[in-house]
C-alpha atoms as a PDB file:
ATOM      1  CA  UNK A   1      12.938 109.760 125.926  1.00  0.00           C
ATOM      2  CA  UNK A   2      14.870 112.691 124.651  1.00  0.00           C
ATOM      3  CA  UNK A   3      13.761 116.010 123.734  1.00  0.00           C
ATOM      4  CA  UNK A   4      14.579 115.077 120.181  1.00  0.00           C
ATOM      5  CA  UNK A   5      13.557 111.603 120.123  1.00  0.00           C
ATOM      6  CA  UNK A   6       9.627 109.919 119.786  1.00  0.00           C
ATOM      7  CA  UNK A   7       7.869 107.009 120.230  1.00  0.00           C
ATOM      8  CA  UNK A   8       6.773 105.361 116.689  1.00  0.00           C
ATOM      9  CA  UNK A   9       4.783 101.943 116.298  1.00  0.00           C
ATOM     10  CA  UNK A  10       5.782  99.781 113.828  1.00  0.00           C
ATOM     11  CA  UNK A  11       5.749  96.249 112.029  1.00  0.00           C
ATOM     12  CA  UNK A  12       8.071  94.678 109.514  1.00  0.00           C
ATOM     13  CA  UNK A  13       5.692  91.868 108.278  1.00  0.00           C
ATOM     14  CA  UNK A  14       2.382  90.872 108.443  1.00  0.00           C
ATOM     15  CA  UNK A  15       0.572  88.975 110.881  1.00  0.00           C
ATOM     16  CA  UNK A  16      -0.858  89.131 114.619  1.00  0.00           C
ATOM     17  CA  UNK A  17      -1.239  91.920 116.893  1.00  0.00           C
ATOM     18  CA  UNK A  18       2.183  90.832 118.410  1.00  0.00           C
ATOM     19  CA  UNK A  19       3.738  92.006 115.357  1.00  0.00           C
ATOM     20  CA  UNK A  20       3.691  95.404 116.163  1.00  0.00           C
ATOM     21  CA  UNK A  21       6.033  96.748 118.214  1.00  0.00           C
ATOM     22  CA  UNK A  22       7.810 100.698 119.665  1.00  0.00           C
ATOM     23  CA  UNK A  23      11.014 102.134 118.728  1.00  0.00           C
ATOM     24  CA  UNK A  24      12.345 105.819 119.016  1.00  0.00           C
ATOM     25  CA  UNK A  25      13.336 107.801 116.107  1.00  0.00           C
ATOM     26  CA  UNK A  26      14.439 111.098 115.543  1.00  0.00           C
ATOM     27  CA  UNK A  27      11.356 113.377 116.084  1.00  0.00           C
ATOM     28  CA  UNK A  28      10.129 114.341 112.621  1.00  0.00           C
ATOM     29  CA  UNK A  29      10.403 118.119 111.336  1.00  0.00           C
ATOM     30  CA  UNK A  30       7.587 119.955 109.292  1.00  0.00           C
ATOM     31  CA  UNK A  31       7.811 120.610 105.779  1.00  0.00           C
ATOM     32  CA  UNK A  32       6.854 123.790 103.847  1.00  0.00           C
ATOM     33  CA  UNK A  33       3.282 123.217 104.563  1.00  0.00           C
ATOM     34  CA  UNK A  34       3.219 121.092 107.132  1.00  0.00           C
ATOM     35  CA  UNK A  35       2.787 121.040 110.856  1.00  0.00           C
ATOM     36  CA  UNK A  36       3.895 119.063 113.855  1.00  0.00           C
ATOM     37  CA  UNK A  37       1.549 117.648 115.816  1.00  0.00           C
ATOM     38  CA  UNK A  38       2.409 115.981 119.801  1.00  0.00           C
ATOM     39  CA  UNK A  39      -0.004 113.134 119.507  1.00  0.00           C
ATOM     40  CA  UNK A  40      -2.457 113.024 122.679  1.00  0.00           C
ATOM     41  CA  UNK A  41      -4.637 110.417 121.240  1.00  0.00           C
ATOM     42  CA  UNK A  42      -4.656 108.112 118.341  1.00  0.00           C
ATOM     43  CA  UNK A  43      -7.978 105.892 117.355  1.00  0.00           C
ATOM     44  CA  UNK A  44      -7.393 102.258 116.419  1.00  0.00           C
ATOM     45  CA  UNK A  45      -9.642 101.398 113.623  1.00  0.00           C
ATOM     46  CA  UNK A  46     -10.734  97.804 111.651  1.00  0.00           C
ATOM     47  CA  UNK A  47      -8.890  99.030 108.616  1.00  0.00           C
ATOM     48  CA  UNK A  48      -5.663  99.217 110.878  1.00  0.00           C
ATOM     49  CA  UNK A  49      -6.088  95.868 111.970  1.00  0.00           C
ATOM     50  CA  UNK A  50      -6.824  94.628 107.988  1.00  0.00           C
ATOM     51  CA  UNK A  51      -3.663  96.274 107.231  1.00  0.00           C
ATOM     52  CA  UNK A  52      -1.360  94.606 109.963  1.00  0.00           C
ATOM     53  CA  UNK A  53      -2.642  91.101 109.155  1.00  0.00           C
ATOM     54  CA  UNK A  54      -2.129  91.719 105.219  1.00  0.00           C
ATOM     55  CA  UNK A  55      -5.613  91.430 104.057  1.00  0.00           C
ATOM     56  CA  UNK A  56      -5.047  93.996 101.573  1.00  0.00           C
ATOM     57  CA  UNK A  57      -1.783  93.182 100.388  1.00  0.00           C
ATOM     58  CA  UNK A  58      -2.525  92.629  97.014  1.00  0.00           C
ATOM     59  CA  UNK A  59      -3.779  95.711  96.243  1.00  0.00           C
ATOM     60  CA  UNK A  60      -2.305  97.775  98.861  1.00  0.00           C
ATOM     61  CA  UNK A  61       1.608  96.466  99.775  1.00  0.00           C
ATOM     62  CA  UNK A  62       3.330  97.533 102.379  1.00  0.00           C
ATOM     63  CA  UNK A  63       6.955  98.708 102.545  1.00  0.00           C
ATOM     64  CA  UNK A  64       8.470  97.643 105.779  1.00  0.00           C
ATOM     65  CA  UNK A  65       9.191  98.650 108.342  1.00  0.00           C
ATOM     66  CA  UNK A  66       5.723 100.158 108.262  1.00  0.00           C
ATOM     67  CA  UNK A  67       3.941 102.486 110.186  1.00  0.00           C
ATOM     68  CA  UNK A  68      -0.075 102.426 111.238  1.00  0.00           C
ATOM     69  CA  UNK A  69      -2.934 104.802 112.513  1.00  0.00           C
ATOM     70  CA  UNK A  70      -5.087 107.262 110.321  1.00  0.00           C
ATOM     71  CA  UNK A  71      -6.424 109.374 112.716  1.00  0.00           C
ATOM     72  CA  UNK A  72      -5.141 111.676 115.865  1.00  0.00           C
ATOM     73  CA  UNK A  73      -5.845 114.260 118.057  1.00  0.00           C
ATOM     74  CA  UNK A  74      -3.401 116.622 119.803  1.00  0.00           C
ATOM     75  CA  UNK A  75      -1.469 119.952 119.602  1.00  0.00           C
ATOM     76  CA  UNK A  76       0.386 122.053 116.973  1.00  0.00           C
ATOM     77  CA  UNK A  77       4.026 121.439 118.036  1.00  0.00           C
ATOM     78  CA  UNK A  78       6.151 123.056 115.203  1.00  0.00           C
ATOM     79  CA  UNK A  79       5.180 125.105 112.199  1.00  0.00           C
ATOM     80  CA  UNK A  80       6.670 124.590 108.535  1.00  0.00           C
ATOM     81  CA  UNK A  81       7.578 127.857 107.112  1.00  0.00           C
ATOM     82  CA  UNK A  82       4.812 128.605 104.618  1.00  0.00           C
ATOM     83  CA  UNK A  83       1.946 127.430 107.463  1.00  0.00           C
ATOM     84  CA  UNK A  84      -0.665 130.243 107.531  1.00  0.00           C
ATOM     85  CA  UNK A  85      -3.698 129.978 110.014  1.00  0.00           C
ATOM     86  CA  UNK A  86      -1.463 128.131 113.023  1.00  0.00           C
ATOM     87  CA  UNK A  87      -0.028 128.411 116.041  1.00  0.00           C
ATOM     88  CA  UNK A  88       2.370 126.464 118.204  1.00  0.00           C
ATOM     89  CA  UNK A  89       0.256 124.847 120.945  1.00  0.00           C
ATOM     90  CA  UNK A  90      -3.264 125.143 118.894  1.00  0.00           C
ATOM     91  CA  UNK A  91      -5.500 121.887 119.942  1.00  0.00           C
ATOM     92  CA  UNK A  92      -5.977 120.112 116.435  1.00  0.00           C
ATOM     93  CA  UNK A  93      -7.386 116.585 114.848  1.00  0.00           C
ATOM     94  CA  UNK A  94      -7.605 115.125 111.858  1.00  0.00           C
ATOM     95  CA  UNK A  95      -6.446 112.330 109.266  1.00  0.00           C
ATOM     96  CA  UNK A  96      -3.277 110.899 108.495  1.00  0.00           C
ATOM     97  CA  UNK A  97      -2.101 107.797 106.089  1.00  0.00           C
ATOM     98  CA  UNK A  98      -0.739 105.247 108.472  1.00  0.00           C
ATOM     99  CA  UNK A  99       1.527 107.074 110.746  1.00  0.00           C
ATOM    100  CA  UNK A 100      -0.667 108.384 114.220  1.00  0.00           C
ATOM    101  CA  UNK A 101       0.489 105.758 116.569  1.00  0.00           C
ATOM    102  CA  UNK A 102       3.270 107.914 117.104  1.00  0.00           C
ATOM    103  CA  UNK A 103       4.287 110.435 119.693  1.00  0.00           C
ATOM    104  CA  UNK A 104       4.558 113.289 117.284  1.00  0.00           C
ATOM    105  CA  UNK A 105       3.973 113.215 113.452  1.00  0.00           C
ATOM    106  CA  UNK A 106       3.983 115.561 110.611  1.00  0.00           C
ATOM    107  CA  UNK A 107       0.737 116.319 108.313  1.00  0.00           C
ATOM    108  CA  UNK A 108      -0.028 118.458 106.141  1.00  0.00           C
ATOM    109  CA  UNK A 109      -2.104 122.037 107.336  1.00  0.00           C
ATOM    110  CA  UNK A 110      -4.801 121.186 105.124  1.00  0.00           C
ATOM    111  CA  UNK A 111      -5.705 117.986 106.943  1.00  0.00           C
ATOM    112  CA  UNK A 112      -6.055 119.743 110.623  1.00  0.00           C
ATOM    113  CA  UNK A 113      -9.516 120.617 112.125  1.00  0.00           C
ATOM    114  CA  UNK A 114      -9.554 123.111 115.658  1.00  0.00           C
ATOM    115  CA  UNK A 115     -10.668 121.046 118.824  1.00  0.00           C
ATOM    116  CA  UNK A 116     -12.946 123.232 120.618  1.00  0.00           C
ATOM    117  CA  UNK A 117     -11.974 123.650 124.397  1.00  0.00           C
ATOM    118  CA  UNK A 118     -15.011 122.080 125.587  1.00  0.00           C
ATOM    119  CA  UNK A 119     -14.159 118.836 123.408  1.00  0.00           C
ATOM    120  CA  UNK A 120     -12.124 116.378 125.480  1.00  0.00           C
ATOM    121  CA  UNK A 121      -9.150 115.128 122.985  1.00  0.00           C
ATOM    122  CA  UNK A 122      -9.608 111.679 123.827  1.00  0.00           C
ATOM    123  CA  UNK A 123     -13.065 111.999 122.194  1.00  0.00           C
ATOM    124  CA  UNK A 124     -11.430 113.982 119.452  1.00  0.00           C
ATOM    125  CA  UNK A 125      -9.100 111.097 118.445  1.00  0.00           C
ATOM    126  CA  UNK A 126     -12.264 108.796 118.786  1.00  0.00           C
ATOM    127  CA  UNK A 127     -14.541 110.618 116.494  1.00  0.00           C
ATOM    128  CA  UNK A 128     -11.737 111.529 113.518  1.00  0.00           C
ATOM    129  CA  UNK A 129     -12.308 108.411 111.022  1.00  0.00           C
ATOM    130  CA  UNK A 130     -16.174 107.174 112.154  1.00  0.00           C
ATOM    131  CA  UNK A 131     -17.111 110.562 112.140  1.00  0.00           C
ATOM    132  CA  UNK A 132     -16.345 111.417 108.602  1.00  0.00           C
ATOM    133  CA  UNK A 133     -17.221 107.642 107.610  1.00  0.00           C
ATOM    134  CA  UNK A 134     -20.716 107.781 109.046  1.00  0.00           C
ATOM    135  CA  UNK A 135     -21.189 111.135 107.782  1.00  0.00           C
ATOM    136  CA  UNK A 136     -20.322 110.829 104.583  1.00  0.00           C
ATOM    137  CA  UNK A 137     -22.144 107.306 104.069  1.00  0.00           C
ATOM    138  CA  UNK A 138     -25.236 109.102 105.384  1.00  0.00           C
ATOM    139  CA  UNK A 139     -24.812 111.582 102.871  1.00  0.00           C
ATOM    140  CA  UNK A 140     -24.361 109.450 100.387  1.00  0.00           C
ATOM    141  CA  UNK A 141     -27.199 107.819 100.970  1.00  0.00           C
ATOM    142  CA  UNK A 142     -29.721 110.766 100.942  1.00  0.00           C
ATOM    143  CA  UNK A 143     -30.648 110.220 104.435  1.00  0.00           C
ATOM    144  CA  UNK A 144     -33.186 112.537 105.928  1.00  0.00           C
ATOM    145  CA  UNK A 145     -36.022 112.939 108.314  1.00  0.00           C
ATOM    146  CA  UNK A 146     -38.338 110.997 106.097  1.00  0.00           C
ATOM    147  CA  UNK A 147     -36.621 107.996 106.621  1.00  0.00           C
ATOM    148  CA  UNK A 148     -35.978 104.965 108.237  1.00  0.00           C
ATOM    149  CA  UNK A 149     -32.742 103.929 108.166  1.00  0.00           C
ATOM    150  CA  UNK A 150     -31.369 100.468 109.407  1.00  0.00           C
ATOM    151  CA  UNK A 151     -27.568 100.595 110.840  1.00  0.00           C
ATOM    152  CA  UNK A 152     -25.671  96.914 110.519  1.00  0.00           C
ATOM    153  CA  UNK A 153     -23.348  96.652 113.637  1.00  0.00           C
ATOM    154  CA  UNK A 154     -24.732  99.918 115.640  1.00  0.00           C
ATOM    155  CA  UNK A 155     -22.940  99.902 118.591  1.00  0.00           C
ATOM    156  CA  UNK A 156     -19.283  99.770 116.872  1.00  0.00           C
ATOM    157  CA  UNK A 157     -17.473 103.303 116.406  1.00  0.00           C
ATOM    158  CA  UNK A 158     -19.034 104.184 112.673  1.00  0.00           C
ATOM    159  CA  UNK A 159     -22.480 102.697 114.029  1.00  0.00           C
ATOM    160  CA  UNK A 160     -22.707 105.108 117.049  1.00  0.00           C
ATOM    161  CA  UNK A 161     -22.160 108.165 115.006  1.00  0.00           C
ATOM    162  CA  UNK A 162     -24.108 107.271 112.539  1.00  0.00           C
ATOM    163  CA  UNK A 163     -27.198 106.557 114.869  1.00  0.00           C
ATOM    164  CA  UNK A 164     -26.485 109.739 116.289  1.00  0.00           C
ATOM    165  CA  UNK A 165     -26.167 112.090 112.969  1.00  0.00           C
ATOM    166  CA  UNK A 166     -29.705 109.922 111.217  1.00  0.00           C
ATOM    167  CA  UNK A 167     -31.332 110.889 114.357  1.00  0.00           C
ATOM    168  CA  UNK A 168     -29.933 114.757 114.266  1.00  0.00           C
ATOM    169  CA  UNK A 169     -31.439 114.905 110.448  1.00  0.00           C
ATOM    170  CA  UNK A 170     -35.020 113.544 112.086  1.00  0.00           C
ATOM    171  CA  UNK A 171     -34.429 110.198 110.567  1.00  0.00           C
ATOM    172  CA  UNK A 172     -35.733 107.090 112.299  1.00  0.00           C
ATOM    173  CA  UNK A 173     -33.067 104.494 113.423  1.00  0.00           C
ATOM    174  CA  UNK A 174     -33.287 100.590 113.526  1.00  0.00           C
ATOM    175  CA  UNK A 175     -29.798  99.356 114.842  1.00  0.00           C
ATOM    176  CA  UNK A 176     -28.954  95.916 114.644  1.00  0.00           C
ATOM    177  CA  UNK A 177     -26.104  94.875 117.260  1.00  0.00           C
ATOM    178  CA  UNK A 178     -26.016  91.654 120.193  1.00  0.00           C
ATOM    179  CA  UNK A 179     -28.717  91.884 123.082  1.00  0.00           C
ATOM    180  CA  UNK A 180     -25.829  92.862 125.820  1.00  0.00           C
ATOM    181  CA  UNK A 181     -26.034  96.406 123.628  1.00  0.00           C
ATOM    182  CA  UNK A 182     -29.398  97.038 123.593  1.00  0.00           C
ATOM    183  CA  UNK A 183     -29.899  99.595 126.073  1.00  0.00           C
ATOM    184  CA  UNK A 184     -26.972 101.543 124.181  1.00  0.00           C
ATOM    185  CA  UNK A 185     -28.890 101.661 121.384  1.00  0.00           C
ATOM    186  CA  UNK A 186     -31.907 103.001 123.361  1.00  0.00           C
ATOM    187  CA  UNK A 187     -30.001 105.881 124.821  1.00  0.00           C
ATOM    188  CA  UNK A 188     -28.955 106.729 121.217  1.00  0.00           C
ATOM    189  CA  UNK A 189     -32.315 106.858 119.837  1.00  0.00           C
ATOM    190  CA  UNK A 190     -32.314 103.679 118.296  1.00  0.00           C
ATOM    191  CA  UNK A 191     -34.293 100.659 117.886  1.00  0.00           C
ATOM    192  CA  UNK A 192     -32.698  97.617 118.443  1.00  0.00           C
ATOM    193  CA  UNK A 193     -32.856  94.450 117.268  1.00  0.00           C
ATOM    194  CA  UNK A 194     -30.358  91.079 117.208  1.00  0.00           C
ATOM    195  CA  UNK A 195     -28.443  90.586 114.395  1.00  0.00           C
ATOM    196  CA  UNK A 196     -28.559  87.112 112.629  1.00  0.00           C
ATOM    197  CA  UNK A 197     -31.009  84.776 110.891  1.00  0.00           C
ATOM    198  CA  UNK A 198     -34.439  86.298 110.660  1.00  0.00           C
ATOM    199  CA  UNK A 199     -33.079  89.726 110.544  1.00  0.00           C
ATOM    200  CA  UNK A 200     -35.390  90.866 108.385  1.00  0.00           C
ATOM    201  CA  UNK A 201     -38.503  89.797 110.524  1.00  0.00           C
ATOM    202  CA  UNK A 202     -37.297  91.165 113.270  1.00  0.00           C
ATOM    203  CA  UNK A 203     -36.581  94.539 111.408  1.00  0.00           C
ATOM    204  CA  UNK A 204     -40.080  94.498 110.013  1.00  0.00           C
ATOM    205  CA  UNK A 205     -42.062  93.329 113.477  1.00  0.00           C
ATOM    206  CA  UNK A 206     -40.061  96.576 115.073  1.00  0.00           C
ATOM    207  CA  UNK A 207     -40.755  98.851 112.240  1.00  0.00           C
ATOM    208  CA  UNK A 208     -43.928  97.594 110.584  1.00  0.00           C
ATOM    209  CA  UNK A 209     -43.455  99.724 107.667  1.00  0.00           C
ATOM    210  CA  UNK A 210     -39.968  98.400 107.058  1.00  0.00           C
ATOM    211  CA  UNK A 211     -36.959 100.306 106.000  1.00  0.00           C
ATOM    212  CA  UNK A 212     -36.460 103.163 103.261  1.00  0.00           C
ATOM    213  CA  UNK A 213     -32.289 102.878 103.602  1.00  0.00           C
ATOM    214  CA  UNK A 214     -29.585 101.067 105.491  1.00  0.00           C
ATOM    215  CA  UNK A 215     -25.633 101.021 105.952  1.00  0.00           C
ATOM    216  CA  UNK A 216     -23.646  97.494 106.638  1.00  0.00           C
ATOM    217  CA  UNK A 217     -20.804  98.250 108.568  1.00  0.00           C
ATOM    218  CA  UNK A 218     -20.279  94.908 109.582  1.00  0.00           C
ATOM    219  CA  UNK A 219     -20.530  92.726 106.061  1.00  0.00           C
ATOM    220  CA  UNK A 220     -22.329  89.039 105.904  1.00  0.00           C
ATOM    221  CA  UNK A 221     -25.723  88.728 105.438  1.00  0.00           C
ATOM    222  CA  UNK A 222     -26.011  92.452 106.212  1.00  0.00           C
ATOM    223  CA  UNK A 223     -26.938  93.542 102.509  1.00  0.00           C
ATOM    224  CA  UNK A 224     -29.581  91.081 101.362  1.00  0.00           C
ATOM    225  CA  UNK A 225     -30.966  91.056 104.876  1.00  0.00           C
ATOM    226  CA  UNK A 226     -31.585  95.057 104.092  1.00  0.00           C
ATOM    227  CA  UNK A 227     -32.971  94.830 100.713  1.00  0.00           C
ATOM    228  CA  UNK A 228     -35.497  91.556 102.417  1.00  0.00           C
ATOM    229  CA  UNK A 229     -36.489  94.788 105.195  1.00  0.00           C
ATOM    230  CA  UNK A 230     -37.717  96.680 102.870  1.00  0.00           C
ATOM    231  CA  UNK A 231     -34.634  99.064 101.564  1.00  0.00           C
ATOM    232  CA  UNK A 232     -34.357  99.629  97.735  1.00  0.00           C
ATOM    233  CA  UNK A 233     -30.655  98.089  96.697  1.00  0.00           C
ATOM    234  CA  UNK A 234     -29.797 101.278  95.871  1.00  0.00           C
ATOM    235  CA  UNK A 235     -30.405 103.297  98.805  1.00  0.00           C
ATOM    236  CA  UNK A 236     -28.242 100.200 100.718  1.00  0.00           C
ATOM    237  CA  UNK A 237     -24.795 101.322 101.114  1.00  0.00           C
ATOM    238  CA  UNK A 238     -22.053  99.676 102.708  1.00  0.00           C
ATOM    239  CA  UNK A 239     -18.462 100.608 103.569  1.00  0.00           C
ATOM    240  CA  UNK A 240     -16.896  96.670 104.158  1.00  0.00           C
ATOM    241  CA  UNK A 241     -18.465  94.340 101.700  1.00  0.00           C
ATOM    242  CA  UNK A 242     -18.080  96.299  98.082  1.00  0.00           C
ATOM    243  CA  UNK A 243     -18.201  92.472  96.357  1.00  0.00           C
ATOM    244  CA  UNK A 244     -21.699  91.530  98.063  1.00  0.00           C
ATOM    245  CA  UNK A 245     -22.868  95.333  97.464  1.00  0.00           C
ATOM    246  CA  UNK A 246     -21.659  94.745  93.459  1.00  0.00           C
ATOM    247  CA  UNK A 247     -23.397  91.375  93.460  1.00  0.00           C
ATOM    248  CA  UNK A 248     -27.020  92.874  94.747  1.00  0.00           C
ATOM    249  CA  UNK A 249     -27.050  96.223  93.150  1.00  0.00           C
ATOM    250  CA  UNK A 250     -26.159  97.765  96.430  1.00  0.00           C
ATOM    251  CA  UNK A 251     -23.232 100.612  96.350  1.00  0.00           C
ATOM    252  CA  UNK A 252     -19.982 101.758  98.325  1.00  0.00           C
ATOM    253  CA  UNK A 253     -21.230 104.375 100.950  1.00  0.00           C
ATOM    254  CA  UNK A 254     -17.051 105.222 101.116  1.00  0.00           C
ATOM    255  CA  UNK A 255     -16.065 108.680 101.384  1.00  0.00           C
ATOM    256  CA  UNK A 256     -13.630 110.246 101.180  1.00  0.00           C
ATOM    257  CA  UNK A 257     -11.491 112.310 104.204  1.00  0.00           C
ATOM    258  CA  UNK A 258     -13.565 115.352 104.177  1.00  0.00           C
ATOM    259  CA  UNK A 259     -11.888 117.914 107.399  1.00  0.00           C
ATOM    260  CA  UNK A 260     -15.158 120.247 106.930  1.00  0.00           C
ATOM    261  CA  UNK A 261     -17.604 116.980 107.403  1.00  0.00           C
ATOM    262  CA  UNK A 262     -15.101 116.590 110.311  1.00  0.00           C
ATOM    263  CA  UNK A 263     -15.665 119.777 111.627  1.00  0.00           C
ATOM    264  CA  UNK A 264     -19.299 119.250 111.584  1.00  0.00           C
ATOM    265  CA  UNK A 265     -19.145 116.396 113.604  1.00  0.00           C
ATOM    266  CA  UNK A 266     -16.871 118.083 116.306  1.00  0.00           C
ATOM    267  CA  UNK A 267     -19.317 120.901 116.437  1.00  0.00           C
ATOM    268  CA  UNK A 268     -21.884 118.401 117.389  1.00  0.00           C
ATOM    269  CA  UNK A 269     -19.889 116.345 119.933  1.00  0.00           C
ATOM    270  CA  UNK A 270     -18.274 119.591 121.413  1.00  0.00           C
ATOM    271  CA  UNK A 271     -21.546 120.531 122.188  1.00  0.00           C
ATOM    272  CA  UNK A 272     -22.476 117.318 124.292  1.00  0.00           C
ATOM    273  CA  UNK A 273     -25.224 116.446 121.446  1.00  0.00           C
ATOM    274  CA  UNK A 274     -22.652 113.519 120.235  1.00  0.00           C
ATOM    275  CA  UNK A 275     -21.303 110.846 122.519  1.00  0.00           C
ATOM    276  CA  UNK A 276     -18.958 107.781 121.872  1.00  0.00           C
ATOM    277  CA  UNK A 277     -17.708 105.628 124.020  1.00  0.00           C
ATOM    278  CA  UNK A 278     -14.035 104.850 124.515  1.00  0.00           C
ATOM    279  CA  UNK A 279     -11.857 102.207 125.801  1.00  0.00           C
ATOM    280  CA  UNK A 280      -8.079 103.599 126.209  1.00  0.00           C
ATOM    281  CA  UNK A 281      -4.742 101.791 126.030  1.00  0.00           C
ATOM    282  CA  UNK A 282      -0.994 103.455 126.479  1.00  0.00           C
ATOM    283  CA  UNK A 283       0.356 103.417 123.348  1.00  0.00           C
ATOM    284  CA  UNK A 284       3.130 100.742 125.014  1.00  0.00           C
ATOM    285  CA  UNK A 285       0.220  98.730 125.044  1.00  0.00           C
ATOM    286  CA  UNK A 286      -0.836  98.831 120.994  1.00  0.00           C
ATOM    287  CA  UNK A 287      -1.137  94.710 121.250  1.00  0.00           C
ATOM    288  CA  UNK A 288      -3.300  94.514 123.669  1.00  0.00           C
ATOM    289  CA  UNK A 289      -5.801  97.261 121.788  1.00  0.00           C
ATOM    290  CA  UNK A 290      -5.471  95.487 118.469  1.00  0.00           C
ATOM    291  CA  UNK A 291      -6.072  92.020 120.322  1.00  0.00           C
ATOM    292  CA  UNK A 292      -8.649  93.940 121.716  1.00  0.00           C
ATOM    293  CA  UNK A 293     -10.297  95.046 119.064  1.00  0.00           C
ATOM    294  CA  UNK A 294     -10.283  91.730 116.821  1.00  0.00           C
ATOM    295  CA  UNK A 295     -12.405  90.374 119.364  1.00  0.00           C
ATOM    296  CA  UNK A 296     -15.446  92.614 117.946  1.00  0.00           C
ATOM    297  CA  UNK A 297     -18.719  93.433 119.712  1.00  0.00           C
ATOM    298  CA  UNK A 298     -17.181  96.559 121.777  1.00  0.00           C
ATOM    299  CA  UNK A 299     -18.926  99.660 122.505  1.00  0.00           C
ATOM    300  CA  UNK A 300     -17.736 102.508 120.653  1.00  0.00           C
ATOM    301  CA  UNK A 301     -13.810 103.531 119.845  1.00  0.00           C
ATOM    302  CA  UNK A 302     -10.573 102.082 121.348  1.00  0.00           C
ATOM    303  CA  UNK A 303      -7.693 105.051 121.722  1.00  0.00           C
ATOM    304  CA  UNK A 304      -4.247 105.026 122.336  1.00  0.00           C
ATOM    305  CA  UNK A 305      -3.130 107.357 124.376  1.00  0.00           C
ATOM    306  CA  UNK A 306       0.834 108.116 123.419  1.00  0.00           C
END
């Protein structure tokens, strides 16, 4: 690869993981408020994979060739000219539309967050989109310590942090998620239980009181399985199932990109009181991580690593 050439991912229709695919293109210059960032780590996330197979076509269509990932970490590469506040070579994260499986991209300023030195940037790419998901459900929501809050699908990336954060606001955490991540939960500060039929029993024999709040991050029965446990339908939020949340009286716990909920969270992982755990792929091998990742049930965040 040439100094002035990058790796980008892209697809040019929709369908399986093997649809994506690297070429090298011209390495993208910053605009008047932009920044350059060289891409250390990208996160692969569900709604990448929803996007690639076309399941939101009709209300989001792709142009194609297109380009995928929302979230990166890495460092400041080149400054646009009317860029206060950074430097060439500054360690950075944050959120971009549909363009971080890349080698280098351009975002705008606004959208960066500092990496603290102690925060690995592998993590950093990990925690950019479930960190400001679970965070801003959880606000949404009205969690605090008086609750007890039940997370559908626990162990996933949004799940973890979420866990994590309800437990850092004194909440009490019931996390559903299969028996083989149990023990995860544990060390989180969770209580587990098995997801499917009889949910709600299970949710009440752990917590006899039942639950005051919960967030579906995994759709299904999730919802009515929440409001049977014990949550009012609307203090259930979900951020995957907006028709079965519509149909209960449930809401959208959807936020939007928020860099100083991000920061928050980096704060928190940077100083070893948030973990996630994280499965990394070369970005050669995007197919293989989005195969991957369709396959559900994994522990924390899968990362490409450009």
């Amino acid at each position: 690869m040439s100094a002035q050439q990058g790796r980008v991912v892209l697809f040019d229709g929709y369908g399986g993981p093997d649809v994506l695919y690297l070429v090298e293109q011209p390495v993208p210059e910053p605009g008047p408020e932009e920044v350059r960032v060289r891409v250390v780590a990208a996160g692969v996330q569900p709604f990448d994979v929803k996007r690639r197979r076309g399941d939101m076509a009709t209300w989001m269509p792709d142009t194609f060739p297109a380009r995928v990932g929302n979230e990166f970490s890495g460092f400041v590469d080149a400054i646009g000219p009317e860029v206060t506040g950074w430097s060439v070579g500054d360690a950075v994260l944050g959120s971009t539309p549909a363009a971080a499986y890349a080698d280098y991209l351009v975002v705008p300023a606004a959208n960066l967050v500092v990496r603290p030195q102690t925060l690995d940037p592998v993590l950093a790419g990990a925690l950019v989109a479930a960190g400001q998901t679970a965070s801003g459900a959880l606000e949404s929501l009205g969690v605090t310590a008086g609750d007890t809050l039940l997370v559908h699908a626990a162990a996933g990336s949004v799940g973890t942090v979420a866990v994590q954060l309800a437990r850092e606001l004194g909440a009490t955490v019931v996390g559903t998620a299969s028996e083989a991540n149990h023990e995860y939960l544990r060390s989180l500060g969770a209580i587990p239980v098995s997801y499917g039929p009889g949910l709600a029993d299970r949710v009440r024999a752990a917590v006899p009181g039942g639950v005051t709040v919960a967030l579906d991050a995994i759709g299904g029965d999730a919802i009515p399985a929440s409001i049977e446990a014990g949550a009012a339908p609307e203090r259930v939020g979900t951020i995957v199932d907006p028709p079965t949340a519509e149909k209960y009286g449930a809401r959208s716990a959807m936020a939007p990109r928020s860099p100083q909920r991000l920061s928050a969270v980096v704060v928190l992982a940077a100083a070893g009181r948030l973990v996630m755990p994280v499965r990394t792929y070369p970005l050669t091998s995007v197919v293989e991580a989005h195969a991957e990742l369709e396959k559900g049930h994994g522990r924390g965040k899968i990362v490409l690593l450009p």
